[in-house]
N, C-alpha and C. Protein backbone atom coordinates (compact mmCIF):
# COMPACT_ATOMS: atom_id res chain seq x y z
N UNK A 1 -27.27 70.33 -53.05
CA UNK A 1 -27.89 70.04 -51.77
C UNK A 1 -27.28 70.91 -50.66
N UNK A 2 -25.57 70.98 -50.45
CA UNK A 2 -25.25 71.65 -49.52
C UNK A 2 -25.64 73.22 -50.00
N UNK A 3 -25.62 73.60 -51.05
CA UNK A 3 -26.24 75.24 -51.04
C UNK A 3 -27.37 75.30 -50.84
N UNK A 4 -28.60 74.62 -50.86
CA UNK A 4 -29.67 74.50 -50.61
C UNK A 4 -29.62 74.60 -48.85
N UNK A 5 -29.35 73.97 -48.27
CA UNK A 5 -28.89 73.66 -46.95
C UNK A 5 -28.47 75.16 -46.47
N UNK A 6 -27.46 75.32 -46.93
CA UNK A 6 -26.79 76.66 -46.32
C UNK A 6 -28.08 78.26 -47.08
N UNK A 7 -28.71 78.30 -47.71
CA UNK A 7 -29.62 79.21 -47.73
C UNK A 7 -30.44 78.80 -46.62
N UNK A 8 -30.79 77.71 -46.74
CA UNK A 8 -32.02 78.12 -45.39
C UNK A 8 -31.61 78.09 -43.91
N UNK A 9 -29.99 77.83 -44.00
CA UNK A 9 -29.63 78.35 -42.79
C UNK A 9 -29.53 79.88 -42.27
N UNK A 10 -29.28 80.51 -43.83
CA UNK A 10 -28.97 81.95 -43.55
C UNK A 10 -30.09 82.68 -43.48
N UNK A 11 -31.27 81.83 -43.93
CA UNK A 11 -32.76 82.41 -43.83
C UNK A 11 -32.89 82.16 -42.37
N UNK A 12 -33.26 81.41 -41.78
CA UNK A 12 -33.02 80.99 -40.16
C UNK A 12 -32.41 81.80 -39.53
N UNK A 13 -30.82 82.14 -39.77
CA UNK A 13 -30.02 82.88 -39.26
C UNK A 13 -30.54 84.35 -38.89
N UNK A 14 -30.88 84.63 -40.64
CA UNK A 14 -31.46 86.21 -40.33
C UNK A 14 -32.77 86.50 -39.57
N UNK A 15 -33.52 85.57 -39.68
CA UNK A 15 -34.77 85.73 -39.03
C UNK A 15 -34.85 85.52 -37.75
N UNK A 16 -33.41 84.77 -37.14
CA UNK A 16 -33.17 84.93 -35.55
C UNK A 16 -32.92 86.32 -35.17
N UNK A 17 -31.93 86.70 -36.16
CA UNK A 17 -31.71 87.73 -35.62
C UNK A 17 -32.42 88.83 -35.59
N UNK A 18 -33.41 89.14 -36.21
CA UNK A 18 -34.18 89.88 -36.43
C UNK A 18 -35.56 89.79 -35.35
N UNK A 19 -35.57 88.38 -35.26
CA UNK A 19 -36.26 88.25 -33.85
C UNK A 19 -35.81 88.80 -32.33
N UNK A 20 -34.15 88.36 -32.69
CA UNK A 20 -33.68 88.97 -31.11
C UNK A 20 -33.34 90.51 -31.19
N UNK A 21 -33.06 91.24 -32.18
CA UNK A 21 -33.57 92.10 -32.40
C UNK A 21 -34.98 92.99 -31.54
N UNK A 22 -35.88 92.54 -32.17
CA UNK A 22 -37.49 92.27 -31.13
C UNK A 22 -37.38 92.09 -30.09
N UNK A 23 -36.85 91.54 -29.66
CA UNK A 23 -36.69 91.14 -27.96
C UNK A 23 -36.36 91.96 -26.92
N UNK A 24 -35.54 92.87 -27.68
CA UNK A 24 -34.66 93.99 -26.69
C UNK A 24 -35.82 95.07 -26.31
N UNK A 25 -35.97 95.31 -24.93
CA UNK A 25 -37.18 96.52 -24.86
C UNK A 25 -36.91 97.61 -25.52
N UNK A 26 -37.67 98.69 -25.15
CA UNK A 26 -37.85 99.87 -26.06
C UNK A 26 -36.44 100.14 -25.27
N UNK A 27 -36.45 100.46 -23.97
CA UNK A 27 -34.88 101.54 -23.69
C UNK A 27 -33.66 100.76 -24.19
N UNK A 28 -33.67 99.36 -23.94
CA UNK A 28 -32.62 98.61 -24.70
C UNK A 28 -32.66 98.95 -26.50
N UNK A 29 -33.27 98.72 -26.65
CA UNK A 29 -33.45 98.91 -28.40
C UNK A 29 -33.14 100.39 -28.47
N UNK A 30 -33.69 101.44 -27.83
CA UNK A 30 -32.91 102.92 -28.07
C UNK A 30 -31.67 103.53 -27.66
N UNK A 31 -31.24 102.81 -26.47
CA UNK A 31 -29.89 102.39 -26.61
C UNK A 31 -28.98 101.87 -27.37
N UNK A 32 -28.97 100.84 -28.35
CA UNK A 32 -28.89 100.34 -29.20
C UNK A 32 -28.13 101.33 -30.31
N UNK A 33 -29.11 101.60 -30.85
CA UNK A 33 -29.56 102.96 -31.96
C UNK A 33 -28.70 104.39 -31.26
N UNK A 34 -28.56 104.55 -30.06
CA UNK A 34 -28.36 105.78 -29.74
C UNK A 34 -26.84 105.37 -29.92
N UNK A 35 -25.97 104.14 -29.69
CA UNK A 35 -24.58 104.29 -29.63
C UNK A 35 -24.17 104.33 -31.35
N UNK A 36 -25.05 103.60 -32.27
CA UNK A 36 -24.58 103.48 -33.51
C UNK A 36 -24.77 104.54 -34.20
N UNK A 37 -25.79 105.44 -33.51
CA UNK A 37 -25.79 107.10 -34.36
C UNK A 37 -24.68 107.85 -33.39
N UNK A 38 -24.41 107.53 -32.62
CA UNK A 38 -23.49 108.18 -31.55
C UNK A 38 -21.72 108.30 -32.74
N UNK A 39 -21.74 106.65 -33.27
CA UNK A 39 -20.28 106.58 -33.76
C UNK A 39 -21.00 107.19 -35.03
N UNK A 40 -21.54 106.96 -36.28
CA UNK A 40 -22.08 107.74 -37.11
C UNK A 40 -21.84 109.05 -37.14
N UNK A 41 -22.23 109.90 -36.41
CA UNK A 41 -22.10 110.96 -36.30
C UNK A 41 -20.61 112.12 -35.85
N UNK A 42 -20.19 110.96 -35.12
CA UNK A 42 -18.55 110.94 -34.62
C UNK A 42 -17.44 111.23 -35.77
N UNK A 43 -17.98 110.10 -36.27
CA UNK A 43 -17.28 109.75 -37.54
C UNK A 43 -17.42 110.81 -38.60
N UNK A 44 -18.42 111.18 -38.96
CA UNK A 44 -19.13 112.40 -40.33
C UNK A 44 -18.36 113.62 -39.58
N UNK A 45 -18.49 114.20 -38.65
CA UNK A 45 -18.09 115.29 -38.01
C UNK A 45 -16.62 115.05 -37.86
N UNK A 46 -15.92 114.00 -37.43
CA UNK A 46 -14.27 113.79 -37.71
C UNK A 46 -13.89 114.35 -36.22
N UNK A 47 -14.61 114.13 -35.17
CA UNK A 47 -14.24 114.74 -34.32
C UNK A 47 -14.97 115.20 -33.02
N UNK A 48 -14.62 115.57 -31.90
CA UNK A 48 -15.35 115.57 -30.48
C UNK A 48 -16.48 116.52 -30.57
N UNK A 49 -17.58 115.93 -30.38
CA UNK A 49 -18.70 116.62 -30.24
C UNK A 49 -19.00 117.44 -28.28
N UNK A 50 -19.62 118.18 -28.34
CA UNK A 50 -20.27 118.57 -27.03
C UNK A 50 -21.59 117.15 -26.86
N UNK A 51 -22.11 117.18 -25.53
CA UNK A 51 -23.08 116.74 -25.40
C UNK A 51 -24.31 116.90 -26.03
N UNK A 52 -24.70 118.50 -25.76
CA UNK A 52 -25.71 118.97 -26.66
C UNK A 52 -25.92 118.85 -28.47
N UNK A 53 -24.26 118.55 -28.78
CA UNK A 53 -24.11 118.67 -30.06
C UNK A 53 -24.63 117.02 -30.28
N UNK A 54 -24.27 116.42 -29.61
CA UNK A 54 -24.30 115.20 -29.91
C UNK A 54 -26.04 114.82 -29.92
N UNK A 55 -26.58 114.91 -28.74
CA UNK A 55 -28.11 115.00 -28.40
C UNK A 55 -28.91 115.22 -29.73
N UNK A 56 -28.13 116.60 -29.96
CA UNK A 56 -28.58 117.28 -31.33
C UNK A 56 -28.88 116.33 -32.42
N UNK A 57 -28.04 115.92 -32.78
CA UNK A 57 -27.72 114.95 -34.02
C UNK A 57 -28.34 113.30 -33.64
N UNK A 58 -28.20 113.39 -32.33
CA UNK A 58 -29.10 111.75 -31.82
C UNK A 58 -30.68 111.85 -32.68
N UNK A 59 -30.87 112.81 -32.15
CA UNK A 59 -32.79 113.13 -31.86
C UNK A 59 -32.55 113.58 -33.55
N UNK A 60 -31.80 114.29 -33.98
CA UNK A 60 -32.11 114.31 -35.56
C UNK A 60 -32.23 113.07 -36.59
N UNK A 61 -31.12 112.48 -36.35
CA UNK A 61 -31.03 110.96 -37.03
C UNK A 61 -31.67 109.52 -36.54
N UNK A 62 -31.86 109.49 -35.42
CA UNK A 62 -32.79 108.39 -34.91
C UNK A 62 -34.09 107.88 -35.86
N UNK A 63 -34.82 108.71 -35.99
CA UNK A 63 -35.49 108.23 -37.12
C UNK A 63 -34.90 107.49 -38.35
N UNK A 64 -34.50 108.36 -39.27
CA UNK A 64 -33.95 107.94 -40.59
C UNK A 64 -33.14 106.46 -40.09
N UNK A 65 -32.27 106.57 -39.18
CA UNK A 65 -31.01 105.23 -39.10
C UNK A 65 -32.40 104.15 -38.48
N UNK A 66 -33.11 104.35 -37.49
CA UNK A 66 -33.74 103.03 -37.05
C UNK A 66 -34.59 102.73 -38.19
N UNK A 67 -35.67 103.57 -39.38
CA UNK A 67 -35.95 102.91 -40.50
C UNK A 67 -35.30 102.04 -41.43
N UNK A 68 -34.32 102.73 -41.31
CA UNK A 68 -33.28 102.09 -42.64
C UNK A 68 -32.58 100.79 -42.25
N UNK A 69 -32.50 100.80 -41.00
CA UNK A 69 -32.26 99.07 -40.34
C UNK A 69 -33.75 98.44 -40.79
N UNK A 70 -34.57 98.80 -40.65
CA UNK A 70 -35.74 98.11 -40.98
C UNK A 70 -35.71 97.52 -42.41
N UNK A 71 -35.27 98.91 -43.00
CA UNK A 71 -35.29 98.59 -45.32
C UNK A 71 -34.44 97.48 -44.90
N UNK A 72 -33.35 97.65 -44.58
CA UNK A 72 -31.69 96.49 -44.55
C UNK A 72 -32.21 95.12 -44.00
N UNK A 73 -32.88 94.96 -42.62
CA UNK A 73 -32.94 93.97 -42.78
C UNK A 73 -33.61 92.92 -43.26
N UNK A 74 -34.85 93.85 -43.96
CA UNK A 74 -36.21 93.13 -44.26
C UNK A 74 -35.48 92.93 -46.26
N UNK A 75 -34.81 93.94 -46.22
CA UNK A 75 -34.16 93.57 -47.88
C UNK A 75 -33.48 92.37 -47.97
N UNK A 76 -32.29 91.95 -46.82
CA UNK A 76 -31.70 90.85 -46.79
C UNK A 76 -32.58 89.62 -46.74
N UNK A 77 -33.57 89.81 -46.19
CA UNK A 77 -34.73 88.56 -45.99
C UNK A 77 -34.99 88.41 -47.80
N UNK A 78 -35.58 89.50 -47.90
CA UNK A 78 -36.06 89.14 -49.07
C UNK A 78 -35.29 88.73 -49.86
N UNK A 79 -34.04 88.97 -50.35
CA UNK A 79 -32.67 88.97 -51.15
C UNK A 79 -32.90 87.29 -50.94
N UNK A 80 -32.77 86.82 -49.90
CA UNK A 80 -32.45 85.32 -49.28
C UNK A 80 -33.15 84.25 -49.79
N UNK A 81 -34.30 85.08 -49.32
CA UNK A 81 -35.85 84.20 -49.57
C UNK A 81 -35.51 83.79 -51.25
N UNK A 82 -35.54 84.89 -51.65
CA UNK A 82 -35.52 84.60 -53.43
C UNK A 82 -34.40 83.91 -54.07
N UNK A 83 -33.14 83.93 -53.38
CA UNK A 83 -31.83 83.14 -53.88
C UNK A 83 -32.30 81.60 -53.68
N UNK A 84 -32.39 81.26 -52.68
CA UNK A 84 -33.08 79.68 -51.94
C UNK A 84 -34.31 79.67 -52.79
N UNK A 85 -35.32 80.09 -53.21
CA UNK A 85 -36.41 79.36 -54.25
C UNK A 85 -35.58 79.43 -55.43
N UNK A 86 -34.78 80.51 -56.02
CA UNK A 86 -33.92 80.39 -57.15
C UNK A 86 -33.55 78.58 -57.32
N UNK A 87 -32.83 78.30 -56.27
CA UNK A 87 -32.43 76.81 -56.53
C UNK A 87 -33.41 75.81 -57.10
N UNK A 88 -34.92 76.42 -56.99
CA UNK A 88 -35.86 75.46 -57.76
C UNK A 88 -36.59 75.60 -59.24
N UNK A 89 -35.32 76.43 -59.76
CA UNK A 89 -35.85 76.97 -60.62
C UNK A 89 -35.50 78.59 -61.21
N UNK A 90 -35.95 79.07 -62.24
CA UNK A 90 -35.41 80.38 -62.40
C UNK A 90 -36.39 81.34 -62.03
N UNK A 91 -36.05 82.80 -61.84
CA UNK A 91 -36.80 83.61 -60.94
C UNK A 91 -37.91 84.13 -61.86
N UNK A 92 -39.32 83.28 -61.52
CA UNK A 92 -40.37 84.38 -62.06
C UNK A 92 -41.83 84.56 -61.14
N UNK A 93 -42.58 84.70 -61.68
CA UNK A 93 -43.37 85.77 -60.95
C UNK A 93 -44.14 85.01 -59.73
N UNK A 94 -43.90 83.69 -60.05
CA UNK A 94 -44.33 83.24 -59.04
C UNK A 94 -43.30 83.09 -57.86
N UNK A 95 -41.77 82.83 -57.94
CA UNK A 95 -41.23 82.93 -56.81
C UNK A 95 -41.10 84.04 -56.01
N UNK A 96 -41.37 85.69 -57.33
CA UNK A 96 -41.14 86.78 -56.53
C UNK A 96 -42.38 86.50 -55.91
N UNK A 97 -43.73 86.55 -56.01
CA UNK A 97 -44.86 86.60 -54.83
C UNK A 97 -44.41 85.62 -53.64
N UNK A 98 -44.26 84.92 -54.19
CA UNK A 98 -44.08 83.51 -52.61
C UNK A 98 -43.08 84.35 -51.93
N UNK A 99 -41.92 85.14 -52.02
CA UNK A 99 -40.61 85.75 -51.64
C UNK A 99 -41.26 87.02 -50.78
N UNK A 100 -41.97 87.70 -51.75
CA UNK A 100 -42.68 89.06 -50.85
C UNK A 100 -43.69 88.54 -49.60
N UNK A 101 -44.31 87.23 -50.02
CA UNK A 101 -45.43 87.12 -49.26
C UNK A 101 -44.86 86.60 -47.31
N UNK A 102 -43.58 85.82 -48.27
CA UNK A 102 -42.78 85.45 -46.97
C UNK A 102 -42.53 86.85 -45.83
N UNK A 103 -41.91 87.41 -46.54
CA UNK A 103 -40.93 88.97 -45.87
C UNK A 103 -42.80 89.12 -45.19
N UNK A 104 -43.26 89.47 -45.68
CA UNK A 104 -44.81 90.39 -45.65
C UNK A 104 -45.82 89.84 -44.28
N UNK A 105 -45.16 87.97 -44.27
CA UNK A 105 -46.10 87.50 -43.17
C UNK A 105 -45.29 87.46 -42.18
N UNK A 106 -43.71 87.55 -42.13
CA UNK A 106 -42.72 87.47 -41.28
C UNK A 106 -42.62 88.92 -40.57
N UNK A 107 -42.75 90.15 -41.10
CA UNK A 107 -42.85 91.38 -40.68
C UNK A 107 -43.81 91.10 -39.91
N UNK A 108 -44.98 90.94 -40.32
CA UNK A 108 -46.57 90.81 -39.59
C UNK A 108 -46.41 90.07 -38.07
N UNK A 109 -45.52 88.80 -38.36
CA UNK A 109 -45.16 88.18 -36.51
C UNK A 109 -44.13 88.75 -35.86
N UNK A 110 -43.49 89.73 -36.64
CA UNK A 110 -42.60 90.75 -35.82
C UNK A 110 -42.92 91.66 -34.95
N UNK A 111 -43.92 91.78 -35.83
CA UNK A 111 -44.42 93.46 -35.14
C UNK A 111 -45.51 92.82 -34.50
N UNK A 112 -46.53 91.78 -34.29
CA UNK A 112 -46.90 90.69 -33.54
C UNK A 112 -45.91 90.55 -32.26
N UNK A 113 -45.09 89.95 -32.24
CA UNK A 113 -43.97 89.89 -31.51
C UNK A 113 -43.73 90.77 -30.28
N UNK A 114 -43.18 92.08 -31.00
CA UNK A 114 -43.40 93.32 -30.45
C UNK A 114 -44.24 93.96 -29.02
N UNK A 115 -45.45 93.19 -29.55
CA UNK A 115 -46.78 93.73 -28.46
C UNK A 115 -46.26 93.03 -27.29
N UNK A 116 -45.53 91.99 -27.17
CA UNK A 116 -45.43 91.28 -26.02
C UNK A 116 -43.95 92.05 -25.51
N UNK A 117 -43.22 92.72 -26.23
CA UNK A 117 -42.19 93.51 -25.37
C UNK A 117 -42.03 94.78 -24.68
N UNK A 118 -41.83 95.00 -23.26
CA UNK A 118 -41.93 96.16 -23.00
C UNK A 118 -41.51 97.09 -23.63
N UNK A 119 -42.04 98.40 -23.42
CA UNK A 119 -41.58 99.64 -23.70
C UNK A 119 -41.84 99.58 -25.53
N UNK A 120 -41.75 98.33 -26.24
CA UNK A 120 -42.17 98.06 -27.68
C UNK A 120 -43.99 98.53 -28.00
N UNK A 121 -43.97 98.56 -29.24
CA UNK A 121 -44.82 98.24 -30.11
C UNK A 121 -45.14 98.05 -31.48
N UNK A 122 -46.29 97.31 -31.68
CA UNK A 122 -46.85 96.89 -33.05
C UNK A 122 -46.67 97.84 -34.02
N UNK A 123 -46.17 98.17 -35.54
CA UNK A 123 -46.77 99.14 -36.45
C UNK A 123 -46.87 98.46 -37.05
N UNK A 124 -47.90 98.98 -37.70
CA UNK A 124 -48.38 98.81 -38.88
C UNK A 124 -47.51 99.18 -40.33
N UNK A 125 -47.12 100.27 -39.83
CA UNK A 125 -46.31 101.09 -40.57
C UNK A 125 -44.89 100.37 -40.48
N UNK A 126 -44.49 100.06 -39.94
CA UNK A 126 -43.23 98.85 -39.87
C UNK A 126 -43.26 98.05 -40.62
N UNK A 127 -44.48 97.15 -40.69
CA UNK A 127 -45.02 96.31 -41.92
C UNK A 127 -44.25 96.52 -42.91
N UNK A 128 -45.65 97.79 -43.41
CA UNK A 128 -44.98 98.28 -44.89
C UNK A 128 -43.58 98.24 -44.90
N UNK A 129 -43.09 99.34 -43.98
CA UNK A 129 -41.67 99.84 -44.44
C UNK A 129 -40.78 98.10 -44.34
N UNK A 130 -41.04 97.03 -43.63
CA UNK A 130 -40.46 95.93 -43.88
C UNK A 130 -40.58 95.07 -44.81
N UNK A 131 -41.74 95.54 -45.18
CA UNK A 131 -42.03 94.65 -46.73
C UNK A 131 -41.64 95.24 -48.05
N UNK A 132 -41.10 96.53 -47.76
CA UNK A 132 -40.96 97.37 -48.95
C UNK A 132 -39.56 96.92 -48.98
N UNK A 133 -38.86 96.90 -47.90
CA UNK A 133 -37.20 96.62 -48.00
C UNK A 133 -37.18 95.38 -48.69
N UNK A 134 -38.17 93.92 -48.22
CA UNK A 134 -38.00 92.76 -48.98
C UNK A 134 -38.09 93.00 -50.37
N UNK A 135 -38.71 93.71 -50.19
CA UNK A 135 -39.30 93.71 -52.20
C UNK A 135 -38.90 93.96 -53.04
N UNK A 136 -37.69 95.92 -52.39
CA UNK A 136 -37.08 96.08 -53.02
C UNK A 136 -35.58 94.93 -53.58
N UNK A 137 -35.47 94.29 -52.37
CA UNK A 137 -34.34 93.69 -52.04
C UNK A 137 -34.71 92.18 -53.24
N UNK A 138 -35.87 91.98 -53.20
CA UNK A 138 -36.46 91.02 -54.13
C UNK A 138 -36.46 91.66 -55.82
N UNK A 139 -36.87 92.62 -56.19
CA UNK A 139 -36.94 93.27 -57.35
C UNK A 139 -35.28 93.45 -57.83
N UNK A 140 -34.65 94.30 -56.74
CA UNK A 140 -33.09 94.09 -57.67
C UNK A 140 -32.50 93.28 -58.22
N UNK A 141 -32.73 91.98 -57.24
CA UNK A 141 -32.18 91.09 -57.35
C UNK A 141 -32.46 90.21 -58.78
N UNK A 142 -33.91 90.11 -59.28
CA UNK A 142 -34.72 89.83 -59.85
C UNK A 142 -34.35 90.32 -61.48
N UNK A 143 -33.87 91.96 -61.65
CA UNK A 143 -33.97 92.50 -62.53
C UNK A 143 -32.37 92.93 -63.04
N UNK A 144 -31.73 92.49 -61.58
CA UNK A 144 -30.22 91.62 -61.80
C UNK A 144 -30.02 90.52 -62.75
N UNK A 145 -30.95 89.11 -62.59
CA UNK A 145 -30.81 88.19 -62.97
C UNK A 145 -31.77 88.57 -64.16
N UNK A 146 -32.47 89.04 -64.70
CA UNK A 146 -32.56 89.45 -65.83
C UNK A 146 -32.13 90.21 -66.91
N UNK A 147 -31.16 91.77 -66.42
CA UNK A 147 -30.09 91.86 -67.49
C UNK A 147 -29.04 90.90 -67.13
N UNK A 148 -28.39 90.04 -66.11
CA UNK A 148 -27.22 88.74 -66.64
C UNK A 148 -27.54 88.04 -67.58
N UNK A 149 -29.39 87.39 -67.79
CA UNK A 149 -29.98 86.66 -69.13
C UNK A 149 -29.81 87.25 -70.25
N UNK A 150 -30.24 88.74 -69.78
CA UNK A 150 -30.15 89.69 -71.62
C UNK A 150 -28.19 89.20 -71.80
N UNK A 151 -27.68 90.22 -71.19
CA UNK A 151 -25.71 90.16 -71.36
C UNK A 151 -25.52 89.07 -72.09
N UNK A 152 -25.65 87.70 -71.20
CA UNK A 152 -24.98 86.55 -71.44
C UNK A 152 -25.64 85.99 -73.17
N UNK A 153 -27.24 85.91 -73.46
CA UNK A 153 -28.16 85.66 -75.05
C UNK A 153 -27.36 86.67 -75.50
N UNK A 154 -26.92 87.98 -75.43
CA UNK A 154 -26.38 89.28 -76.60
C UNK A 154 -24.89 88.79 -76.54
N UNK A 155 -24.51 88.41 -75.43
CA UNK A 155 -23.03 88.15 -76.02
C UNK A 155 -22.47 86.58 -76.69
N UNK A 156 -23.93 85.90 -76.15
CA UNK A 156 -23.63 84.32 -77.39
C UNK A 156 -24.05 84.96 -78.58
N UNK A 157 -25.15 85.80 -79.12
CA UNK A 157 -24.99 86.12 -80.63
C UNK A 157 -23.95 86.96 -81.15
N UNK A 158 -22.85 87.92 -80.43
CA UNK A 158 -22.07 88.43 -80.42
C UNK A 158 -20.79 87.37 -81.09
């Protein structure tokens, strides 16, 4: 009961945050992103950048790092989603759909969400790329707990 409890807190949890996330306008939200590629880049290089150098490497990586928060957090959803139905049972094809469909309608009121924040907007393309992170994040997990089944049957006939 209490692990039951504590998954759907951390489902809650993440999906706050991922909401307040949303909340921050576009210059807040690229702010955001601009200090964490700022240390990123700090860090890889080992050392003081120029301005321009830095600019450089902002406007290069901004893309790739703000997607990949997208894979990360929409993977953790999904990861979540599927541990918490796990408790009712073992993982098959019906919990992975209910798991994707979750991530898939939760992206959808995100980027919903979105339209109402300045300087923000809706993609479509966010979607995907947020449902692809659940899924993947759902499939590992999934095909995790299926070689632990193979291991554990090969090493009782072992």
């Amino acid at each position: 009961m209490i692990r039951k409890a504590f998954k759907v807190l951390f489902i809650l949890f993440w999906m706050v945050s991922i909401f307040f996330f949303s909340m921050d306008t576009g210059v807040a939200s690229t702010k955001k992103s601009d200090r964490v590629i700022d240390k990123i880049v700090v860090f890889l290089t080992g050392g003081e950048l120029s301005k321009e150098e830095l600019t450089y490497y902002r406007d290069l990586y901004v893309f790739p790092i703000r997607k990949s928060a997208h894979l990360f957090l929409y993977f953790m959803l999904g990861v979540s989603v599927l541990l918490f139905l796990k408790e009712y049972g073992s993982i098959q094809k019906k919990g992975i759909l209910i798991s994707i469909c979750f991530v898939f309608i939760y992206a959808c009121s995100d980027e919903i969400h979105q339209l109402f924040v300045p300087d923000r907007s809706g993609e479509i393309a966010d979607v995907l790329l947020d449902t692809l992170g659940g899924y993947l994040g759902i499939m590992i997990l999934y095909y995790y707990y299926q070689w632990r089944i193979h291991y554990e049957q090969k090493k009782a006939i072992s």
